[in-house]
N, C-alpha and C. Protein backbone atom coordinates (compact mmCIF):
# COMPACT_ATOMS: atom_id res chain seq x y z
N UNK A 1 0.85 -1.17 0.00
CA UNK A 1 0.00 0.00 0.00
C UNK A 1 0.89 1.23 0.00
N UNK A 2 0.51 2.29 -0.90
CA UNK A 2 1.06 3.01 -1.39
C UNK A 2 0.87 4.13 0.14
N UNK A 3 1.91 5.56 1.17
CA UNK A 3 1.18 6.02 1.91
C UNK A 3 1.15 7.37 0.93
N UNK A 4 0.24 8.35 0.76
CA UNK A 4 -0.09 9.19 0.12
C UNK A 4 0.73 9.17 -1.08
N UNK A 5 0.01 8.36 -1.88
CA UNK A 5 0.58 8.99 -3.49
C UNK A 5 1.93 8.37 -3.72
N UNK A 6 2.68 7.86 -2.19
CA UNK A 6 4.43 7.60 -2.78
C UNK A 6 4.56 6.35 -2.00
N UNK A 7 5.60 5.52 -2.91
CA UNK A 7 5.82 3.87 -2.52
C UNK A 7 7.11 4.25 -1.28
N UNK A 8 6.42 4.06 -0.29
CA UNK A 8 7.42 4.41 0.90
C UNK A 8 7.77 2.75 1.16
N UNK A 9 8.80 3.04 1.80
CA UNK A 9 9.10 1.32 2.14
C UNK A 9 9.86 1.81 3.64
N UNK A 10 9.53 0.24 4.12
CA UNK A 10 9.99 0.26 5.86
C UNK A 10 11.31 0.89 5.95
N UNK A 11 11.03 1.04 7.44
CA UNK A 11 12.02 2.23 7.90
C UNK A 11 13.17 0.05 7.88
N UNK A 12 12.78 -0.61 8.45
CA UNK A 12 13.74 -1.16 8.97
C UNK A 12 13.97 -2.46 7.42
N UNK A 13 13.07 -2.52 6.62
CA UNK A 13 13.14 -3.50 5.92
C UNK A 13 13.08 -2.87 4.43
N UNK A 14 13.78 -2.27 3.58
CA UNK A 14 14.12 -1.02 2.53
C UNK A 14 13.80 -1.98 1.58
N UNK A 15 12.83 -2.92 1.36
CA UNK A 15 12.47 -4.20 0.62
C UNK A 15 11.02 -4.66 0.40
N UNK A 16 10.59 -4.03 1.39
CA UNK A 16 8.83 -4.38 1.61
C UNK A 16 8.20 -2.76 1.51
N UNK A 17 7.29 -2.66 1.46
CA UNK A 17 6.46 -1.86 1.51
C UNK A 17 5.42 -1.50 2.65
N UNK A 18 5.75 -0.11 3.11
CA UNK A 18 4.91 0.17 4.35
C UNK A 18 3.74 0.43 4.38
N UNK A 19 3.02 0.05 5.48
CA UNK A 19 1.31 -0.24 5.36
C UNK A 19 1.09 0.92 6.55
N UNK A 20 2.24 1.80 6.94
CA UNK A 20 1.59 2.55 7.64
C UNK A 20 2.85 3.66 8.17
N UNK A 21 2.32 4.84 8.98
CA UNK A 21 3.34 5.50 9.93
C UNK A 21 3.03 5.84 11.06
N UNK A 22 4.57 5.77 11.62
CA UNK A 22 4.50 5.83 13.12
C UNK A 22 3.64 7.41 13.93
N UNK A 23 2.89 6.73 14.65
CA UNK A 23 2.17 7.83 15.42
C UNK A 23 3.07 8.41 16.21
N UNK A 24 4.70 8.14 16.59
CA UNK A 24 5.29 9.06 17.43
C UNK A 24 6.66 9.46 16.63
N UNK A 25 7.15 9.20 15.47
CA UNK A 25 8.54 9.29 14.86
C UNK A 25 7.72 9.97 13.10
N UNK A 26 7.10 9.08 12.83
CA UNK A 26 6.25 9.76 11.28
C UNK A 26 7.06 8.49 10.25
N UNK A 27 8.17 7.80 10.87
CA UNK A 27 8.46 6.89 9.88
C UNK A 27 7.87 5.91 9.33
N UNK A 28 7.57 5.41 8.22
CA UNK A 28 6.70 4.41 7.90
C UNK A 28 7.71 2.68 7.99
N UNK A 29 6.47 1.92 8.21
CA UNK A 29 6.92 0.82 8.56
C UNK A 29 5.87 -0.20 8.24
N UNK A 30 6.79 -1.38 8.45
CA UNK A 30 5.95 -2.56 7.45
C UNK A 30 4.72 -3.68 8.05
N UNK A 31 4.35 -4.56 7.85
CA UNK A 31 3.33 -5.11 8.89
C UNK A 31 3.89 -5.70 9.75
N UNK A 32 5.14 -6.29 9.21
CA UNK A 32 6.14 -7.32 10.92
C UNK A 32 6.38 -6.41 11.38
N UNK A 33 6.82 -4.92 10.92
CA UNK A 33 7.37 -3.80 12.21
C UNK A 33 6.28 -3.18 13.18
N UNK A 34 4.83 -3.71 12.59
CA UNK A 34 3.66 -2.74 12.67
C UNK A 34 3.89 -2.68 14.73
N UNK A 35 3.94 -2.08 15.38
CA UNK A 35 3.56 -2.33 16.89
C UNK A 35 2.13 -1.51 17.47
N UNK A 36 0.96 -2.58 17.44
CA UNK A 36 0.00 -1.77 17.99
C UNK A 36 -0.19 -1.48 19.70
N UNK A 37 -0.66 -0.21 19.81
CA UNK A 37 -0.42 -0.13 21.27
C UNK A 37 -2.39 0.96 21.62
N UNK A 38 -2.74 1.29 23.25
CA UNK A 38 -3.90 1.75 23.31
C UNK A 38 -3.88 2.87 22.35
N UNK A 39 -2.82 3.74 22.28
CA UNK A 39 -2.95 5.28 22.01
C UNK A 39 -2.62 5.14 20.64
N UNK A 40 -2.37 4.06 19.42
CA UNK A 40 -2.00 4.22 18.03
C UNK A 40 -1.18 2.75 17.80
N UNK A 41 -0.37 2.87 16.60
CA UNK A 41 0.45 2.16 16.14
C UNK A 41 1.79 2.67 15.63
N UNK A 42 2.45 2.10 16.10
CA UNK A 42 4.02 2.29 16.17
C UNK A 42 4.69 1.57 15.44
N UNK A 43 6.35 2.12 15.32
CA UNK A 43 7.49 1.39 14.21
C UNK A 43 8.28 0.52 15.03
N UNK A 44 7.98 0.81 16.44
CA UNK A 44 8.70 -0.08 17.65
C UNK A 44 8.00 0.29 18.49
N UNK A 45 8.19 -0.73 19.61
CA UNK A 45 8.13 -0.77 20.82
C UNK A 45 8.72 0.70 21.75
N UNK A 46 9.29 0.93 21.31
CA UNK A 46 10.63 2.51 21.74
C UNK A 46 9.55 3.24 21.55
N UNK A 47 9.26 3.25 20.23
CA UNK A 47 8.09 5.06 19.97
C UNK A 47 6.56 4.67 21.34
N UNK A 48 6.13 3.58 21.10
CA UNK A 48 5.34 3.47 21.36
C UNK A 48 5.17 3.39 23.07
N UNK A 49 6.34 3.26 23.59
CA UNK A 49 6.80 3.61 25.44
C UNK A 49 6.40 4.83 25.41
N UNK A 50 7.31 5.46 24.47
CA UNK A 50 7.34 7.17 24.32
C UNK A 50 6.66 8.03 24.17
N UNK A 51 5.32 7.82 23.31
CA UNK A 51 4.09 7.72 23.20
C UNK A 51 3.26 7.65 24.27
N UNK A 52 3.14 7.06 24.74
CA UNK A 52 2.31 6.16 26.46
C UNK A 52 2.90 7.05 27.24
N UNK A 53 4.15 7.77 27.59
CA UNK A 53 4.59 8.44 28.37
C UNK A 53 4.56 10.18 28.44
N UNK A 54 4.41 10.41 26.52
CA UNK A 54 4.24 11.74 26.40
C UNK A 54 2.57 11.64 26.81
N UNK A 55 1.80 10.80 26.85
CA UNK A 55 0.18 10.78 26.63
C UNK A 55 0.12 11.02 28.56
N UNK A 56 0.68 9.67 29.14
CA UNK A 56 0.65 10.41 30.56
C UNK A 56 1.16 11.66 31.10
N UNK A 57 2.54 12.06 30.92
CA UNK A 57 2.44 13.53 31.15
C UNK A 57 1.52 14.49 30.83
N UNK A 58 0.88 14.72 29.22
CA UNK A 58 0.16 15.28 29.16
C UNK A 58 -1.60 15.31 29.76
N UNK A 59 -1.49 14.47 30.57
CA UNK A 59 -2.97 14.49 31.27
C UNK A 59 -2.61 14.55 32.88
N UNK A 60 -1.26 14.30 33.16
CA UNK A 60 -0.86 15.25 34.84
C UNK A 60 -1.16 16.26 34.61
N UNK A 61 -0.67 16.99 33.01
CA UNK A 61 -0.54 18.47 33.38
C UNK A 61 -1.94 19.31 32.86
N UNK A 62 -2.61 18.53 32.14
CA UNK A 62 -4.15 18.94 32.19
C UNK A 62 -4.74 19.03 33.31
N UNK A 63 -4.63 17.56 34.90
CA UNK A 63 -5.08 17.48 35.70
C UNK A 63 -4.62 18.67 36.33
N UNK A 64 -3.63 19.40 36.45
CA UNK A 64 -2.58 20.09 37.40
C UNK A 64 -3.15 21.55 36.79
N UNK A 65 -3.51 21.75 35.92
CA UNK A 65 -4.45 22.78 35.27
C UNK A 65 -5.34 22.64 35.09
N UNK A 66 -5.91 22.19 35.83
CA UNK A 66 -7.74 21.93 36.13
C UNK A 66 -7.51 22.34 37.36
N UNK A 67 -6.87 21.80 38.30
CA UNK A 67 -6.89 22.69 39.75
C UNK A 67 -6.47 23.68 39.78
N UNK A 68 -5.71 24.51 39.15
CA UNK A 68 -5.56 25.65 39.23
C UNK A 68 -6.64 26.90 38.49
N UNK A 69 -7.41 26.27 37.77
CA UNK A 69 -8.46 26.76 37.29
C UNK A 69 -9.45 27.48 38.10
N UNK A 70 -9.45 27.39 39.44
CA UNK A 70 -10.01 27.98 40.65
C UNK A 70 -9.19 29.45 40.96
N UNK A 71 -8.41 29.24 40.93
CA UNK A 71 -7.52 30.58 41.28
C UNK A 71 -7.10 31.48 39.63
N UNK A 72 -7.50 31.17 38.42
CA UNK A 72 -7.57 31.82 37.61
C UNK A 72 -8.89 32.25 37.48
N UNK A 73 -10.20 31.85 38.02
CA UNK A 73 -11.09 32.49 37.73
C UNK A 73 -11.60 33.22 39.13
N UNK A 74 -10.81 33.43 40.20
CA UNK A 74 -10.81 34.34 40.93
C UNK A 74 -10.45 35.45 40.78
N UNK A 75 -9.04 35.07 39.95
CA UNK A 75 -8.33 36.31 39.46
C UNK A 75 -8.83 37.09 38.81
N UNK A 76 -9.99 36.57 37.81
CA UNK A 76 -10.55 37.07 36.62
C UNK A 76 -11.65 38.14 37.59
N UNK A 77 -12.31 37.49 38.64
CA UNK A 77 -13.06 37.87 38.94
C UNK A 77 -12.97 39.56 39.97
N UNK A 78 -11.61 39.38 40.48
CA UNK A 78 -11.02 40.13 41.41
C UNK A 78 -10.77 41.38 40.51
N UNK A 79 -10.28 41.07 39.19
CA UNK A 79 -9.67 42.35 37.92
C UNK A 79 -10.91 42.75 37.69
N UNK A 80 -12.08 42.34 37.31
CA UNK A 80 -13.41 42.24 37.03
C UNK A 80 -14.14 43.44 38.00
N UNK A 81 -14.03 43.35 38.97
CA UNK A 81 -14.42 44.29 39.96
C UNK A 81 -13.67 45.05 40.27
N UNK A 82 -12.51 45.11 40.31
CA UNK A 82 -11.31 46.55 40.19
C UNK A 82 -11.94 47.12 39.32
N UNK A 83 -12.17 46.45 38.03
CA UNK A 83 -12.19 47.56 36.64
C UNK A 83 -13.33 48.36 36.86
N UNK A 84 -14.51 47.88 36.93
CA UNK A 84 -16.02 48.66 37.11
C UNK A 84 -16.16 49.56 38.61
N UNK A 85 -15.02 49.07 39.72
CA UNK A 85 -14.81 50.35 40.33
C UNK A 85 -14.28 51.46 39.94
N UNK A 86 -13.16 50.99 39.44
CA UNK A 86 -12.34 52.36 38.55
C UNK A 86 -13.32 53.13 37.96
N UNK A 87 -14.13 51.97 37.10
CA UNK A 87 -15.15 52.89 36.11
C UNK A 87 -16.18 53.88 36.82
N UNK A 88 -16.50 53.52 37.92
CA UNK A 88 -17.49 53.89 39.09
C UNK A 88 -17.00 55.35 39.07
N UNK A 89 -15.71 54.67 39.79
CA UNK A 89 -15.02 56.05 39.88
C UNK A 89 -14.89 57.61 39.19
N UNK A 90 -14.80 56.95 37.63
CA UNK A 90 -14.33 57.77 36.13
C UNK A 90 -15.87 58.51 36.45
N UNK A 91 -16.57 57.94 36.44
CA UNK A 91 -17.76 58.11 36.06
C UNK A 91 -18.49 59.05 36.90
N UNK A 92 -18.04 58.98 38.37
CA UNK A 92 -18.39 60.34 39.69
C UNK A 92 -17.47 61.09 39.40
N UNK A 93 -16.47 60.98 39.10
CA UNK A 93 -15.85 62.36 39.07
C UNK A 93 -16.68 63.30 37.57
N UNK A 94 -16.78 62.49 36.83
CA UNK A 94 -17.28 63.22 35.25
C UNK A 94 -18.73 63.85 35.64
N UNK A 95 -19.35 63.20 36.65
CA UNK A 95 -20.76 63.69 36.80
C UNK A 95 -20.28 64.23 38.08
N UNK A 96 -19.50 64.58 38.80
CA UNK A 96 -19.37 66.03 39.56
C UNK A 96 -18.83 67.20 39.28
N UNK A 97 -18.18 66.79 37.96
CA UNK A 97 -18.03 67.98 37.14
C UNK A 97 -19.07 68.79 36.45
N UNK A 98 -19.50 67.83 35.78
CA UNK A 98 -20.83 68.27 34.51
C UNK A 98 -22.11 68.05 35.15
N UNK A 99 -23.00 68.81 34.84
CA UNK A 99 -24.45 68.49 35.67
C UNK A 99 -25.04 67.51 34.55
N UNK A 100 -25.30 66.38 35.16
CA UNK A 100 -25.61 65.25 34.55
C UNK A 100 -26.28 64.43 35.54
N UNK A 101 -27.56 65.02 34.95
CA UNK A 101 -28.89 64.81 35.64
C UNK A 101 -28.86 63.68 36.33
N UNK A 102 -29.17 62.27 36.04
CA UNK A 102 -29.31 61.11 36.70
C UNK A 102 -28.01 60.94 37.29
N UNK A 103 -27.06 61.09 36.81
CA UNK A 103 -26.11 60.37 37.70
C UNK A 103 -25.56 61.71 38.86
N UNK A 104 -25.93 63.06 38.41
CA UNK A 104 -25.32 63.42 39.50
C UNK A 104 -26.14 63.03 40.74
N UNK A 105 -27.43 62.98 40.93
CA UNK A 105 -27.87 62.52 42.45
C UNK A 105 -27.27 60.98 43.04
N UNK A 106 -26.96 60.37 41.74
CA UNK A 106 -26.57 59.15 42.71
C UNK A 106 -25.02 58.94 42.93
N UNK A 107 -24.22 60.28 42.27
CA UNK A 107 -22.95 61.07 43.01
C UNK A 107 -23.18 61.32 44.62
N UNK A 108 -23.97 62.00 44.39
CA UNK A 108 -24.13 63.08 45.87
C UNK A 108 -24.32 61.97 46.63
N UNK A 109 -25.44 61.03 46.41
CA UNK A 109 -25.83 60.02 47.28
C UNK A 109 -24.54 59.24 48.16
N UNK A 110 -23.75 59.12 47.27
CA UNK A 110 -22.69 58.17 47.40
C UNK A 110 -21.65 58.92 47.93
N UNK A 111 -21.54 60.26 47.32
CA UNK A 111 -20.61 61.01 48.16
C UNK A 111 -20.71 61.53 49.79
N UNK A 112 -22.04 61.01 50.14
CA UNK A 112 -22.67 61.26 51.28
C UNK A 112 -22.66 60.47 52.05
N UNK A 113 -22.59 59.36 51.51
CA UNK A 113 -22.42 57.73 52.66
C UNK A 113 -21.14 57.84 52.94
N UNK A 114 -19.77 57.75 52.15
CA UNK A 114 -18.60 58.04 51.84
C UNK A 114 -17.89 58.89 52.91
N UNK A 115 -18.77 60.44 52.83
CA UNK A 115 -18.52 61.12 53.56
C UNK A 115 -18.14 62.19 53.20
N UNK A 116 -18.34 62.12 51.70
CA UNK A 116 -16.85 63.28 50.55
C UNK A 116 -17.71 64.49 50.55
């Protein structure tokens, strides 16, 4: 079997023709080299450890960023309410400048609890 369009032949047997490529190297390889494993099929046993091992790291560090996912959306939440105070802010000073009907009473209001 031809792999896209070109007669590739095994990485280890330059005589047969490869029926496939490696899910962790890209080399193609033949059906005695074929090594199937849970996560794909491999040119060896080697890719396919390597494979199994890049697949577990990468789901510690999904797990390990899933718990931290609590303290990024605090964060979000903490900037979140800074900002619309600031804005609070922008926004009494502009309407204690300018007479601006609705919001200046709920200036004064606020500047009154405040104490300002």
């Amino acid at each position: 079997m031809a792999l896209g369009g070109i007669g590739s032949t095994c990485i280890n047997h330059r005589s047969i023709e490869a029926v496939g490529r490696c899910k962790q190297c890209g080399k193609p390889f033949c059906g005695a080299c074929k090594v199937t494993g849970p996560t794909g099929v491999f040119c060896s046993e080697e890719c396919k450890v390597k494979h199994e091992n890049f697949i577990d790291r990468a789901q510690k560090l999904d797990a390990k960023r899933g718990s931290l996912g609590l303290k990024a959306k605090l964060r979000k939440l903490v900037s979140t309410i800074v900002f619309i105070l600031v804005l609070a802010l922008v926004v009494g000073v502009i309407a204690s400048l300018f007479e601006i009907p609705v919001l200046s009473d709920w200036v004064l209001r606020v500047r009154g609890i405040v104490g300002m």
